[in-house]
Structure formats: structure tokens, C-alpha cells
C-alpha atoms as a PDB file:
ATOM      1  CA  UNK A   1     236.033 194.676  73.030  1.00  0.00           C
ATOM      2  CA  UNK A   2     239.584 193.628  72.697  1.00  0.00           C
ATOM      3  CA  UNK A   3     241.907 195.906  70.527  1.00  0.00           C
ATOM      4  CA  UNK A   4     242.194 192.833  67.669  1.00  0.00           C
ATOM      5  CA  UNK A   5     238.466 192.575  67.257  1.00  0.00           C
ATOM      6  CA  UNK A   6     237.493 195.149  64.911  1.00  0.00           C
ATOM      7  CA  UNK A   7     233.662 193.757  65.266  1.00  0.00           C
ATOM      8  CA  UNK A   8     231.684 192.991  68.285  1.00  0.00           C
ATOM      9  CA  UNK A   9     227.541 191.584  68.241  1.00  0.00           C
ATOM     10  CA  UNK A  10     226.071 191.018  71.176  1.00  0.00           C
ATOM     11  CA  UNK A  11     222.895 189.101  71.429  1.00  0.00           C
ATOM     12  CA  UNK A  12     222.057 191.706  67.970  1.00  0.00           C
ATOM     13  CA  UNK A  13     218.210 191.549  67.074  1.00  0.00           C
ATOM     14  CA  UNK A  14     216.119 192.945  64.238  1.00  0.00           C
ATOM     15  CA  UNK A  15     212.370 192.586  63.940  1.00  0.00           C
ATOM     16  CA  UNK A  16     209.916 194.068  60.672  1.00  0.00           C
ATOM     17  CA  UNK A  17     206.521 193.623  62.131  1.00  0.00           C
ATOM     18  CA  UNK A  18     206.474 189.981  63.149  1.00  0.00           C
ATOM     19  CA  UNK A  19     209.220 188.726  61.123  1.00  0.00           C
ATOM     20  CA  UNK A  20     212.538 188.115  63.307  1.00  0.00           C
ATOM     21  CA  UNK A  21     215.310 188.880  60.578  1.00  0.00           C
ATOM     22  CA  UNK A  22     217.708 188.657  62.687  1.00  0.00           C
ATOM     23  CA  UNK A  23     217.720 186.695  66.132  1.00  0.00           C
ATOM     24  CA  UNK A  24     220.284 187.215  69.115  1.00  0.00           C
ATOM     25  CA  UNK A  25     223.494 187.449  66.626  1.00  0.00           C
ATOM     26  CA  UNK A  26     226.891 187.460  68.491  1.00  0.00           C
ATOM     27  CA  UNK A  27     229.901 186.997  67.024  1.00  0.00           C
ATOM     28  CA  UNK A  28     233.528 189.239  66.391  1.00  0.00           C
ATOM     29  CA  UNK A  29     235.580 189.742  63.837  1.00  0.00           C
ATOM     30  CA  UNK A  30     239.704 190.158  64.338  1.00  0.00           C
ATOM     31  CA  UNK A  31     242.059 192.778  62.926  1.00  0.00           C
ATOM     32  CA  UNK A  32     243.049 191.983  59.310  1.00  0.00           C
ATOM     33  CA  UNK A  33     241.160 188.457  58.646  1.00  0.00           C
ATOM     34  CA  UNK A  34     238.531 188.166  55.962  1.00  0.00           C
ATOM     35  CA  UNK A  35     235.180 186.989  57.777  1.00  0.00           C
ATOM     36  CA  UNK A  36     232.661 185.885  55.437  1.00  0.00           C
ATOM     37  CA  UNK A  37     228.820 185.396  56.188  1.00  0.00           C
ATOM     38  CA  UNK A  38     227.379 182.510  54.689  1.00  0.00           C
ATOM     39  CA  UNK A  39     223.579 181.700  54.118  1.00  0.00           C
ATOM     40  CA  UNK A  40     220.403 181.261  51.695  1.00  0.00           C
ATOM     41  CA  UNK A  41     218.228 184.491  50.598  1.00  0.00           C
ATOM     42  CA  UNK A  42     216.888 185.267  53.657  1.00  0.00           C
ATOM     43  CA  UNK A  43     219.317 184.296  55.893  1.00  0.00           C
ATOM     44  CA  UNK A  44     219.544 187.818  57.653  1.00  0.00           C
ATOM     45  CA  UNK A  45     223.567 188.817  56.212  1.00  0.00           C
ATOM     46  CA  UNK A  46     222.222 191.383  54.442  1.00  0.00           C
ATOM     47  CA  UNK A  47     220.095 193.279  57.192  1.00  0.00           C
ATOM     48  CA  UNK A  48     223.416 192.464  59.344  1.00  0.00           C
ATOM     49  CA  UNK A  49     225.432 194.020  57.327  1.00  0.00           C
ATOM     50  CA  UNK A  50     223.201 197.368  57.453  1.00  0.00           C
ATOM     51  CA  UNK A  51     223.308 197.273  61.148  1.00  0.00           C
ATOM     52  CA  UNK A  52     226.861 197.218  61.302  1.00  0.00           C
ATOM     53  CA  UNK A  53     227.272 200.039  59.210  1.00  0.00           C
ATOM     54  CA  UNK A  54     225.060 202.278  61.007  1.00  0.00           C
ATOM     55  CA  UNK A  55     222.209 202.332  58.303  1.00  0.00           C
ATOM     56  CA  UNK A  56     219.789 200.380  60.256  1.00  0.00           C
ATOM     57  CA  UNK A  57     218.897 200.297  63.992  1.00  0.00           C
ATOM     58  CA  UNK A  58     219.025 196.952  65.895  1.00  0.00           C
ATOM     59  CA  UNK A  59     215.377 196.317  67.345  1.00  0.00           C
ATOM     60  CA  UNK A  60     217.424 194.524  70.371  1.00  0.00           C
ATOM     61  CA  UNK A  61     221.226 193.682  71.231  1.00  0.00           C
ATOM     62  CA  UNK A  62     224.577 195.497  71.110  1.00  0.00           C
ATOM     63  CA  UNK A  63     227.509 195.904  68.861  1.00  0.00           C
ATOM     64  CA  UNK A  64     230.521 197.589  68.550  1.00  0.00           C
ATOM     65  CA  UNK A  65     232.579 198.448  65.469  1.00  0.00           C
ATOM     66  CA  UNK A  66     236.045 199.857  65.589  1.00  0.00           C
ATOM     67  CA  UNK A  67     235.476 200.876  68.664  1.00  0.00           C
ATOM     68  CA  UNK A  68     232.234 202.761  67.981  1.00  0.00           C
ATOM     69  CA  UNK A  69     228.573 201.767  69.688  1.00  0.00           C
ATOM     70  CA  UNK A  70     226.540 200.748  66.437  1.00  0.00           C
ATOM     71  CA  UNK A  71     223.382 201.972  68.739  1.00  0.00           C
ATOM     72  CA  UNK A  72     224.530 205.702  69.936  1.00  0.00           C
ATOM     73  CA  UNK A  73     227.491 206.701  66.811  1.00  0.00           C
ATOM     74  CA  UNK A  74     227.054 205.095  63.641  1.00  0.00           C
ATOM     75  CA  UNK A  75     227.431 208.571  62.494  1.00  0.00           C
ATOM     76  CA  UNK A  76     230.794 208.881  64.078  1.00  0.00           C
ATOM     77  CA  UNK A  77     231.373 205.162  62.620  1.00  0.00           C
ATOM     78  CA  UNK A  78     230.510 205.679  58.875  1.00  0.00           C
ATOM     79  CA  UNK A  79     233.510 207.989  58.075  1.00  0.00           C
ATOM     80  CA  UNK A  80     236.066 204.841  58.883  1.00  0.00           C
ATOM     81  CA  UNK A  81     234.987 202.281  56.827  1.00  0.00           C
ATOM     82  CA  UNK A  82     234.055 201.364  53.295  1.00  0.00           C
ATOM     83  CA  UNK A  83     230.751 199.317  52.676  1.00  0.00           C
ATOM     84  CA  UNK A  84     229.593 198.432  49.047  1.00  0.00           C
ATOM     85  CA  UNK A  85     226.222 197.602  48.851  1.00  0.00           C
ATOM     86  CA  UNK A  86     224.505 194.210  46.570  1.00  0.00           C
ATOM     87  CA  UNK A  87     223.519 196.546  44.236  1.00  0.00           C
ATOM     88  CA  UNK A  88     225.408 198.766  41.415  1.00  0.00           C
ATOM     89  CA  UNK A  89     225.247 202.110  42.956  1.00  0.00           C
ATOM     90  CA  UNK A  90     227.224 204.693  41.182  1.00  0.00           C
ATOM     91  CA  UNK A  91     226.193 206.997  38.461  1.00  0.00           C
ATOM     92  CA  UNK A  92     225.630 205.362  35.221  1.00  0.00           C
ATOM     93  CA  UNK A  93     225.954 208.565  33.440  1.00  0.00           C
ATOM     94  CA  UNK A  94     229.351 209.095  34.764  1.00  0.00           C
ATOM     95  CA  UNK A  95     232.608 208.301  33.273  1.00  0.00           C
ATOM     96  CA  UNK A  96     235.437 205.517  35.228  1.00  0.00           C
ATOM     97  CA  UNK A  97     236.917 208.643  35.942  1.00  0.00           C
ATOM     98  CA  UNK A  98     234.718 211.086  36.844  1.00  0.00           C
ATOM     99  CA  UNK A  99     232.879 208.682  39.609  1.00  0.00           C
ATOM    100  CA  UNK A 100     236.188 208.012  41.310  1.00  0.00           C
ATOM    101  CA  UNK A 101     236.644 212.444  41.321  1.00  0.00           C
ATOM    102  CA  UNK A 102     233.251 212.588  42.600  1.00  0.00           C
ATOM    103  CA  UNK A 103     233.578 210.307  45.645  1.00  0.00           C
ATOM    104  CA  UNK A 104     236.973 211.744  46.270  1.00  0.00           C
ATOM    105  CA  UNK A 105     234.984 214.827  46.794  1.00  0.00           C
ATOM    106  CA  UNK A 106     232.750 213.198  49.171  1.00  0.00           C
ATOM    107  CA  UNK A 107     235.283 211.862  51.185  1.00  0.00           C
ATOM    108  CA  UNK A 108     237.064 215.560  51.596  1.00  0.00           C
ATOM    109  CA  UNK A 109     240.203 213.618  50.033  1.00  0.00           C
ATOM    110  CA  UNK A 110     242.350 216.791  49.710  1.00  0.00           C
ATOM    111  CA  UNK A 111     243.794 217.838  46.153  1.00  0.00           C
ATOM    112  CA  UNK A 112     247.152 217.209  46.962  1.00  0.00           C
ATOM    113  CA  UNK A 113     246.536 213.462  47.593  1.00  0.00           C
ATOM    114  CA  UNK A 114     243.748 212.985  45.154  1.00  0.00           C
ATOM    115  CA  UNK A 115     246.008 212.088  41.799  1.00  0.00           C
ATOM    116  CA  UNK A 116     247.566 209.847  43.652  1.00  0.00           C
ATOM    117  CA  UNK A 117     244.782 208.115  45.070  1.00  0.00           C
ATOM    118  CA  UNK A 118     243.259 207.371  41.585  1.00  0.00           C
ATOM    119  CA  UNK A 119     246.627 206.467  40.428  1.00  0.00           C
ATOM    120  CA  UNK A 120     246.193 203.540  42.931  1.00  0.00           C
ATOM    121  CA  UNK A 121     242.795 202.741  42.361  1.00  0.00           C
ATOM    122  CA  UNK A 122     243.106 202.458  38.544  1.00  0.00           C
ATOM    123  CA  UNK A 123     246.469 200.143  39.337  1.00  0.00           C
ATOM    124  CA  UNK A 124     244.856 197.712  41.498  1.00  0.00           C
ATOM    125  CA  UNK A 125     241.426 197.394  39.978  1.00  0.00           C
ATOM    126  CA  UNK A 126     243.166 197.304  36.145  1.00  0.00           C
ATOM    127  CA  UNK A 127     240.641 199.993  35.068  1.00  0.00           C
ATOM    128  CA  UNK A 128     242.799 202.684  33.609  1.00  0.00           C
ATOM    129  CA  UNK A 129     241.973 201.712  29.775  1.00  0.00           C
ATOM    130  CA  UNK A 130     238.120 202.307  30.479  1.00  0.00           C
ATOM    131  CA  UNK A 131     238.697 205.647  32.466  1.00  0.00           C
ATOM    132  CA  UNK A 132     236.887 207.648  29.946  1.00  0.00           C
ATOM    133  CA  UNK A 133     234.003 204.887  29.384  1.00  0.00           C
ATOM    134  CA  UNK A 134     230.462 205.332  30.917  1.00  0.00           C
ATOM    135  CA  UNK A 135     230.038 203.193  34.313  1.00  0.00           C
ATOM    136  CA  UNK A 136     226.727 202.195  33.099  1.00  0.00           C
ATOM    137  CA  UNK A 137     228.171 200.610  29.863  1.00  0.00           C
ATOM    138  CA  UNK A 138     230.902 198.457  31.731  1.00  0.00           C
ATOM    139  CA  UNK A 139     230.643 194.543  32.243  1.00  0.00           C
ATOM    140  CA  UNK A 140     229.466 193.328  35.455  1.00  0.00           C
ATOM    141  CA  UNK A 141     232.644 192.662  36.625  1.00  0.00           C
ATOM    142  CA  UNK A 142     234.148 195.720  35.834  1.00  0.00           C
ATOM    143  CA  UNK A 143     231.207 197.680  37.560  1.00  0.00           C
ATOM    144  CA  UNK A 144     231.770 195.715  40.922  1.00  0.00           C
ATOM    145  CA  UNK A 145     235.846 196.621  40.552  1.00  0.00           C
ATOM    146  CA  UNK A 146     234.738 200.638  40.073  1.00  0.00           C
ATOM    147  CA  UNK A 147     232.122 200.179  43.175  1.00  0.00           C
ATOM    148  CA  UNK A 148     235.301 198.968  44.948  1.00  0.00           C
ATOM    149  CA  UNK A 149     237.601 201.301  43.592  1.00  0.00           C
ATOM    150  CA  UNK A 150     235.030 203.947  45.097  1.00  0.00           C
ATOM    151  CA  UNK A 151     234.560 202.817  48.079  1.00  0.00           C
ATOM    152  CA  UNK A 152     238.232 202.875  49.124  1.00  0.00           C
ATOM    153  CA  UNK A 153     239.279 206.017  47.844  1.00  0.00           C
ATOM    154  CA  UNK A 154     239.321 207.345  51.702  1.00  0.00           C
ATOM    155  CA  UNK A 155     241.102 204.281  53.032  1.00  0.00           C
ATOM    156  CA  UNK A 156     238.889 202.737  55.190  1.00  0.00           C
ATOM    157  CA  UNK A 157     240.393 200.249  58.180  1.00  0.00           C
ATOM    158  CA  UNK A 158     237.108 197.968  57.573  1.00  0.00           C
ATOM    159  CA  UNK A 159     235.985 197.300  54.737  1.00  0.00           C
ATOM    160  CA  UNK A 160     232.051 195.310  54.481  1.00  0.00           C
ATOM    161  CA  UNK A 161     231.069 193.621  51.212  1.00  0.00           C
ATOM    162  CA  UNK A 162     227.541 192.419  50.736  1.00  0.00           C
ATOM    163  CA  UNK A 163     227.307 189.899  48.091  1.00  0.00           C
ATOM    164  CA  UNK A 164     229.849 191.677  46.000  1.00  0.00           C
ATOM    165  CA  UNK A 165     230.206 189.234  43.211  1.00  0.00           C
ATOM    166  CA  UNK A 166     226.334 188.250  42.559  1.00  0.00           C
ATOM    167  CA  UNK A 167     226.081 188.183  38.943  1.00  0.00           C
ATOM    168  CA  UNK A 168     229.540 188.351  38.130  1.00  0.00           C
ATOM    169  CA  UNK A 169     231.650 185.784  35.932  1.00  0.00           C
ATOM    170  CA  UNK A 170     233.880 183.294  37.274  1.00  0.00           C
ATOM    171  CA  UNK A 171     237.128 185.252  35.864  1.00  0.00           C
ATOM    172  CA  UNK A 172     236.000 188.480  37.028  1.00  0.00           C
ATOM    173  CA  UNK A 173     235.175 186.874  40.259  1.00  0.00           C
ATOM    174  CA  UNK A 174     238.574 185.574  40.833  1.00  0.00           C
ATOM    175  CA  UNK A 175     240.167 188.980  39.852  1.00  0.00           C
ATOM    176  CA  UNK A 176     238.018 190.417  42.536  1.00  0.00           C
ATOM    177  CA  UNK A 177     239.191 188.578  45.160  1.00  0.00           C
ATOM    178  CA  UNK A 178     242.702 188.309  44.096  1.00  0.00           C
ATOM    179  CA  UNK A 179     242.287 192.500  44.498  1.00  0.00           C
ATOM    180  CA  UNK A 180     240.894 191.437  48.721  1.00  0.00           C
ATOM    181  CA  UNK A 181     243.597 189.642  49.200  1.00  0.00           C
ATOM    182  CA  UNK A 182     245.953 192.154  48.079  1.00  0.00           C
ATOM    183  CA  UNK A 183     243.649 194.542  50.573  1.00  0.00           C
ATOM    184  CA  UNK A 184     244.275 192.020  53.827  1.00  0.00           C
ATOM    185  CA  UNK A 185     247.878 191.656  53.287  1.00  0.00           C
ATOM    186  CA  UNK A 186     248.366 195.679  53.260  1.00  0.00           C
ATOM    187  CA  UNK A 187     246.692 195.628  56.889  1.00  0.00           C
ATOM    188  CA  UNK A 188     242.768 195.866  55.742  1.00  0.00           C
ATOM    189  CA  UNK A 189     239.836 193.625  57.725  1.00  0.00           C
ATOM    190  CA  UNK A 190     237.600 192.637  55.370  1.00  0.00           C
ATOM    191  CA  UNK A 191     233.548 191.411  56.407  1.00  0.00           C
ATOM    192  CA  UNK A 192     231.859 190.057  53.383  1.00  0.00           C
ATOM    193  CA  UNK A 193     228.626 187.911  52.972  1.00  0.00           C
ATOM    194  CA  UNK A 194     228.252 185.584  49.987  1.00  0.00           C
ATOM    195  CA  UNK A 195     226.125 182.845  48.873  1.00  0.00           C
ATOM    196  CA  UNK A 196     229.331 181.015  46.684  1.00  0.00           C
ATOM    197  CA  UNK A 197     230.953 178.124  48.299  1.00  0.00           C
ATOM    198  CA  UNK A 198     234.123 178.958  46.798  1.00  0.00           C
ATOM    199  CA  UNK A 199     234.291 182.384  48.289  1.00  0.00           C
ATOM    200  CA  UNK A 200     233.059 181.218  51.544  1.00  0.00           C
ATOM    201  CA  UNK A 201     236.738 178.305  51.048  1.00  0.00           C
ATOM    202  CA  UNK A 202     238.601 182.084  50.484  1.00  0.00           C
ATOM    203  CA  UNK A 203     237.543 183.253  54.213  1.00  0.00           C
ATOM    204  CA  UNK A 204     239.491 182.959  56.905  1.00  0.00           C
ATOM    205  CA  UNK A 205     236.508 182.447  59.594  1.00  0.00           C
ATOM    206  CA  UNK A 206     232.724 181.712  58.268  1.00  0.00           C
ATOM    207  CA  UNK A 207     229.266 182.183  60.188  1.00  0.00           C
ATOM    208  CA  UNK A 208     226.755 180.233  59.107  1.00  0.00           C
ATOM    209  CA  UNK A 209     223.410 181.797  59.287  1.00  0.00           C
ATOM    210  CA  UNK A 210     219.819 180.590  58.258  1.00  0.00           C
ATOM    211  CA  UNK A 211     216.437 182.232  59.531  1.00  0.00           C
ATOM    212  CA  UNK A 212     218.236 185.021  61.277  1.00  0.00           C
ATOM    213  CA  UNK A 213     220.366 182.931  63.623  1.00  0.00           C
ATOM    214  CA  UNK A 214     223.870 181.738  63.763  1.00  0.00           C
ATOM    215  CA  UNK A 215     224.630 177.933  63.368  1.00  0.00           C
ATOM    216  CA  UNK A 216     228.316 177.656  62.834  1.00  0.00           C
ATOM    217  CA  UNK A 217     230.901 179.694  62.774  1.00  0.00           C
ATOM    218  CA  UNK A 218     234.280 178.540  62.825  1.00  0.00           C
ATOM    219  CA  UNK A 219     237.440 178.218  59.968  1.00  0.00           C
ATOM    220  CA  UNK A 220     235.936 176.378  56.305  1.00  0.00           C
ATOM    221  CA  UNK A 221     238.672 173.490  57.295  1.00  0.00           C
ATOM    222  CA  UNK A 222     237.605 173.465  61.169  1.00  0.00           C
ATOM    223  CA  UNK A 223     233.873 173.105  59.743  1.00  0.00           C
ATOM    224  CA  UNK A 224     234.608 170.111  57.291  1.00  0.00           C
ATOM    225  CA  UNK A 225     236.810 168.688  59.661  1.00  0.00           C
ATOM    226  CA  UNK A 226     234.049 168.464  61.829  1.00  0.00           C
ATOM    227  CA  UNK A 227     231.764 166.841  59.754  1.00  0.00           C
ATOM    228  CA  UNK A 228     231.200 162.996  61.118  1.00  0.00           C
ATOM    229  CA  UNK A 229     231.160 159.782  59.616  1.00  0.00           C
ATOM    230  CA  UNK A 230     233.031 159.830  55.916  1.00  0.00           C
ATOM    231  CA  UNK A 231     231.203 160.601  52.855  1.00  0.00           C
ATOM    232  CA  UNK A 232     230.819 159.238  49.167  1.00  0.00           C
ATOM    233  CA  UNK A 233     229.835 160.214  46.057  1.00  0.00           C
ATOM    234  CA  UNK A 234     227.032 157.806  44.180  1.00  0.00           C
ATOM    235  CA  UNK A 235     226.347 158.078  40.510  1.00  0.00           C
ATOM    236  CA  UNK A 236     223.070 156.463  38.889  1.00  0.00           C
ATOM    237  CA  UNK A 237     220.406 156.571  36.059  1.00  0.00           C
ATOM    238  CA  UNK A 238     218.403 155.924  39.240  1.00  0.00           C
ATOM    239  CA  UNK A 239     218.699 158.358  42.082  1.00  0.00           C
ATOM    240  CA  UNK A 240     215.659 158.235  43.506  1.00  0.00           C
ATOM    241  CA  UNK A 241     215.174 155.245  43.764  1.00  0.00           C
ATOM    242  CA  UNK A 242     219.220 155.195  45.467  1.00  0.00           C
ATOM    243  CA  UNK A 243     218.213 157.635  47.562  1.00  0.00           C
ATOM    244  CA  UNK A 244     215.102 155.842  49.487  1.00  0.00           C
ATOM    245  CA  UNK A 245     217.442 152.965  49.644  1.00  0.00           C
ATOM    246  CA  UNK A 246     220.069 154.564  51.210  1.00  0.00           C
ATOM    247  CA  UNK A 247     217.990 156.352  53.742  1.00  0.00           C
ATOM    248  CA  UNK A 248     216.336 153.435  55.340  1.00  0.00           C
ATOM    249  CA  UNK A 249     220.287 152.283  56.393  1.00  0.00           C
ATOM    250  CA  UNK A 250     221.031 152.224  59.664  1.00  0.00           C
ATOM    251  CA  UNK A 251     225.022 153.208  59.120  1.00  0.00           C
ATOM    252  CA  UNK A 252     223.886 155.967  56.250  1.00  0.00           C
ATOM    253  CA  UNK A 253     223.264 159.454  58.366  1.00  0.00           C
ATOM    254  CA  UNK A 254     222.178 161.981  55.272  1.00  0.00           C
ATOM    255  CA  UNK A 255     221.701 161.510  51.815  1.00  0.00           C
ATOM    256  CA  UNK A 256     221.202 164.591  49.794  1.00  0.00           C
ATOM    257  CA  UNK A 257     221.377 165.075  45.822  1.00  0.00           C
ATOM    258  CA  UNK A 258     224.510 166.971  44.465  1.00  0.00           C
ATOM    259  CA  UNK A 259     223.884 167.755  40.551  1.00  0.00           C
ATOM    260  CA  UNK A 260     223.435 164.673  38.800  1.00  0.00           C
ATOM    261  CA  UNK A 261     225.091 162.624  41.593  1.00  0.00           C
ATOM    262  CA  UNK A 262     224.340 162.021  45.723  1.00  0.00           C
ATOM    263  CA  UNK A 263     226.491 162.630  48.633  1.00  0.00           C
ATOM    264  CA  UNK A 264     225.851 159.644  51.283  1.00  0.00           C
ATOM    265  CA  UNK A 265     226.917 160.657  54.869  1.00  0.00           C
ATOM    266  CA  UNK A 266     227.356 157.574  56.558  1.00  0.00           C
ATOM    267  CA  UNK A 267     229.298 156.337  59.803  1.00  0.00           C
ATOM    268  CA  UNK A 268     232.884 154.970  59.356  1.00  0.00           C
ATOM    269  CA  UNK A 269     231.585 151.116  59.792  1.00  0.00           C
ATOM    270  CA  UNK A 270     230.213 150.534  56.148  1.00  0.00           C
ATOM    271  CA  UNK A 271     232.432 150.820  52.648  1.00  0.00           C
ATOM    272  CA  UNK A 272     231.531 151.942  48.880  1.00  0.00           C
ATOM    273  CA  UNK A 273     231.479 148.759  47.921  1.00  0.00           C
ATOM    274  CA  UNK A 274     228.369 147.698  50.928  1.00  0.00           C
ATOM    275  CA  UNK A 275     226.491 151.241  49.428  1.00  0.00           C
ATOM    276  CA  UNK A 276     227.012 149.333  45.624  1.00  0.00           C
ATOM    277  CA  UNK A 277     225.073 146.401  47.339  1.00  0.00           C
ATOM    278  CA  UNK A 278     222.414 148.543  48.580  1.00  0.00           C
ATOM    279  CA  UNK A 279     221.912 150.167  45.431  1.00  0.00           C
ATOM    280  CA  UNK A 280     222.517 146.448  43.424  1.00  0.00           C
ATOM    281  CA  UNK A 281     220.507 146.886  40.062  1.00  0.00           C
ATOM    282  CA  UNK A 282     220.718 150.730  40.198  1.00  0.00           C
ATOM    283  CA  UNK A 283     223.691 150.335  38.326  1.00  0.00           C
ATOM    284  CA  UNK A 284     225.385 152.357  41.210  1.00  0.00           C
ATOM    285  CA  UNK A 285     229.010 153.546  41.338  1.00  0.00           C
ATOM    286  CA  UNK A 286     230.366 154.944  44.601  1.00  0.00           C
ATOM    287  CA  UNK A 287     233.659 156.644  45.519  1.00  0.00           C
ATOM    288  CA  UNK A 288     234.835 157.858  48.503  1.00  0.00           C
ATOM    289  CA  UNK A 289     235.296 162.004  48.401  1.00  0.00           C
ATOM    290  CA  UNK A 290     236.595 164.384  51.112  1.00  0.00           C
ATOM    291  CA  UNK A 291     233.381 166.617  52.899  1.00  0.00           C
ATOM    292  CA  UNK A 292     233.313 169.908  50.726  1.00  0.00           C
ATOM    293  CA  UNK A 293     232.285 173.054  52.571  1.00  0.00           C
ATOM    294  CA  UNK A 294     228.586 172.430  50.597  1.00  0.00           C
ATOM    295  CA  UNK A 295     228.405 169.669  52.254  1.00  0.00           C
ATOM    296  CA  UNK A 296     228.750 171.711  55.706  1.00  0.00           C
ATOM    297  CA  UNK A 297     226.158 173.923  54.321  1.00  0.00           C
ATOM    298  CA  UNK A 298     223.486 171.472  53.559  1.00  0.00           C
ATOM    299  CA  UNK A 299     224.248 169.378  56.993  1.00  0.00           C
ATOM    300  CA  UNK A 300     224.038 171.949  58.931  1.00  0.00           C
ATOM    301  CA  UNK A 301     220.691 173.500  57.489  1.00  0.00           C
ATOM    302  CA  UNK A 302     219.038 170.243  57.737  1.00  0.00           C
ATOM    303  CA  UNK A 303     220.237 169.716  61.164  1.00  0.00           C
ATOM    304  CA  UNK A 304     218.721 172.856  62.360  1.00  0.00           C
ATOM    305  CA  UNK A 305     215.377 171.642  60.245  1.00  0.00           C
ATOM    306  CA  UNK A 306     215.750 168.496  62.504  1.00  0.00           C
ATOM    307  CA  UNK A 307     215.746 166.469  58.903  1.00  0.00           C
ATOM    308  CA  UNK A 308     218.909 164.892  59.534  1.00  0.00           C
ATOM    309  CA  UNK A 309     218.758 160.848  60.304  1.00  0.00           C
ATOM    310  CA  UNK A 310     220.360 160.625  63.664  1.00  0.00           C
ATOM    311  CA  UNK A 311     223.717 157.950  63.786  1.00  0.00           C
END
């Protein structure tokens, strides 16, 4: 393990009865980049993220995590970094205030430095008007900030996010990760899994997991980049129909529905106006769109599900 790789899986397993959850994982993380895991429910990020932290034993594989063997001392590990779980966690019955004293108690933050560590928290996560205001009457938003605020009372060097912003509206969403950023650029590494698009655009590196196993992994622009062929965006009263046209094409690669639109994959040989003429009487009308990083997403699951039409 290198000294700029904070994270280190090697060939990581994890079995419940029969069910592989996750299957021969490897992958690192760098020093003070924000690597994001990306998948469907059921994906395994979730039971990755708990074997990272040293909740859950691998069934097979290695890892290492700031320089500490996830198999033989999570318990040495857990002291070093921050991980906030999917769901809300703190004490309802507590105050915005009195949850951030109590885990500065658990993390043996001593008085002297305590003030000013809530001083910080309440400045970054904008919470110092609802100090006094029960944590089980805040917004959603406002709960994930205080689970945050929490969590990095100690100041951890890794910090793991699963699904932080599940639930959460798109303006407290964006204050969230404006409060991450803020987090990298003071030296923090960051490992957070998320099933929003957007967020996935915000990471600096993405793995791509479905069914336990790794797909892609690479930068979002190095992923769309990647994709082949050129893609457009069909509109129609009659998708359907569009669709099953589309699909028997020999230059059209993947057709998949988007909304109330489709995204046609097809090979650089044919133009919007040839897919119009396809689609003649569908009252079709195509444009030509940059790949998105959904559109890496569904490729790349239906590749693995072999239901891709081959070029």
C-alpha cells in the first residue's frame, strides 16, 4: 500500500448463506480525492462500506485502510476515521447541541478544545440557530448536516459516507456537498456511495458496482468519454413502437427509455435525420446530446446482463 492510497481491497469477498454480496472487490482510494461508489439497491456499497470500517468481517480477500489490516485491527482502525451510516442515528431526544457534547465525550475530545470544536461544527454545517432544537424535530437535511457535524468532531483523516443524502432535498443536497468539498480542500479523503447521478458527476473517481462486483471504475469524464458510437435523444407520442424500430438497426447499438424520451446509442455512420426516417410516422424528433454519466450507468449494467446489441 503506497503512502497516497488511503484504501486498499484486495480480491474483498462477503457471503450471507448463499448469497455473494460482495465478489472479489479490489480497488484503492488516494489521499484527499472524493471516491464515490455507484450502484442499484443491492449492489453490495453498503456491505462494503461496513467492511471497511471494521464493522463487518470479509468472508474472503484483504484490505487495508490507513494503513490498518481491515481483517486483524479494525479496532485499532475505527478511532481514525468518521463513517455516517444510511440511517439517522443520533438521539432524537437530544438537543443540536447536546448531541454534538455527547459525541465529543465519546471521542475523549478534551475540554480545552471542545468549545472550539463546536464553534466549527455549527460554522460549517450553518446549524447554530437550531442549537437548542430537538434532533428529532429537524428537516431531513438538517439531520444529515448534525450526523456530519457528529461524526467529525474528532477529526477524522477518512471520512466514509453511505448514501448520505437519501431522502434529502435538492437544496439541502447541494449544501451538503458544498460542506465535502470544503472537507477535501482542508486535506480530508472522502469515500461515499450514492445512488444520484449528480453526486456520482461531484466524484473525483467512481466504481461502478452491480451484483457485488466491480464493472467500471475510472473518472465520470474518463467513463463518458469512453462510451462508443454518439448518442441522441428521440421524442414521440410513440415510443414503443420507436423503440422496436430502432432496435432491429444494424448502426443503432442500445436503445433505452429516458423519462418521456429515448436515448439511441448508435455507431458514428448514421445521422438524426436517418433515425427520423426510421421512426417516419412516429412523429419522431431527434437531437444529438453528449453521453451523460446515466447513460454510463445503464450501458454498463446491460452490458454485464449481456442485453446490449453488439456494433
Amino acid at each position: 500500500m503506497s503512502s497516497e492510497q488511503v484504501i486498499r481491497l484486495d480480491g474483498l469477498c462477503k457471503s450471507f448463506g448463499s448469497n455473494l454480496a460482495v465478489d472479489k472487490l479490489s480497488l484503492t482510494v488516494n489521499r484527499g480525492e472524493i471516491f464515490g461508489l455507484l450502484g442499484p439497491d443491492g449492489a453490495g456499497k453498503t456491505t462494503t462500506i461496513r467492511m471497511v470500517v471494521g464493522i463487518m468481517q470479509p468472508s474472503d480477500g484483504d484490505g487495508e485502510v490507513l494503513g490498518f489490516n481491515i481483517n486483524k485491527q479494525a479496532e485499532q482502525l475505527k478511532p481514525h476515521i468518521g463513517y455516517m451510516s444510511q440511517r439517522f442515528s443520533l438521539d432524537a431526544d437530544l438537543t443540536v447541541a447536546e448531541n454534538l457534547e455527547y459525541f465529543g465525550e465519546i471521542y475523549e475530545i478534551p475540554r480545552s478544545e471542545r468549545a472550539a470544536r463546536e464553534k466549527l461544527m455549527y460554522e460549517f454545517s450553518r446549524l447554530e440557530p437550531f442549537r437548542h432544537r430537538l434532533a428529532g424535530d429537524l428537516s431531513g437535511g438538517m439531520k444529515q448536516k448534525l450526523a456530519l457535524a457528529c461524526t467529525l468532531m474528532h477529526t477524522p483523516s477518512l471520512l466514509i459516507l453511505d448514501e448520505p443524502t437519501t431522502g434529502v432535498d435538492p437544496v439541502s443536497r447541494r449544501d451538503f456537498w458544498r460542506i465535502l468539498y470544503q472537507l477535501v480542500a482542508d486535506g480530508m479523503t472522502i469515500l461515499v456511495s450514492t445512488p444520484y447521478m449528480d453526486e456520482a458527476e461531484r466524484c473525483n473517481r467512481i466504481a461502478l458496482m452491480d451484483q457485488g462486483r466491480l464493472l467500471h471504475l475510472d473518472t465520470p469524464d474518463a467513463m463518458k468519454a469512453g462510451m462508443r458510437g454518439q448518442l441522441f435523444q428521440l421524442e414521440s407520442e410513440q415510443l414503443a413502437e420507436a423503440q422496436g424500430r430502432l432496435l432491429q438497426h444494424p448502426e443503432v447499438h442500445d436503445v433505452q427509455l429516458f423519462g418521456d424520451r429515448l436515448h439511441v446509442q448508435a455507431s458514428a455512420n448514421i445521422s438524426a435525420e436517418q433515425i427520423e426516417q426510421i421512426c417516419a410516422g412516429l412523429g419522431a424528433v431527434v437531437s444529438s446530446i453528449p453521453f451523460g454519466l446515466e447513460d454510463v450507468f445503464v450501458n454498463t449494467i446491460a452490458e454485464a446482463h449481456h442485453t446490449v446489441i453488439p456494433s
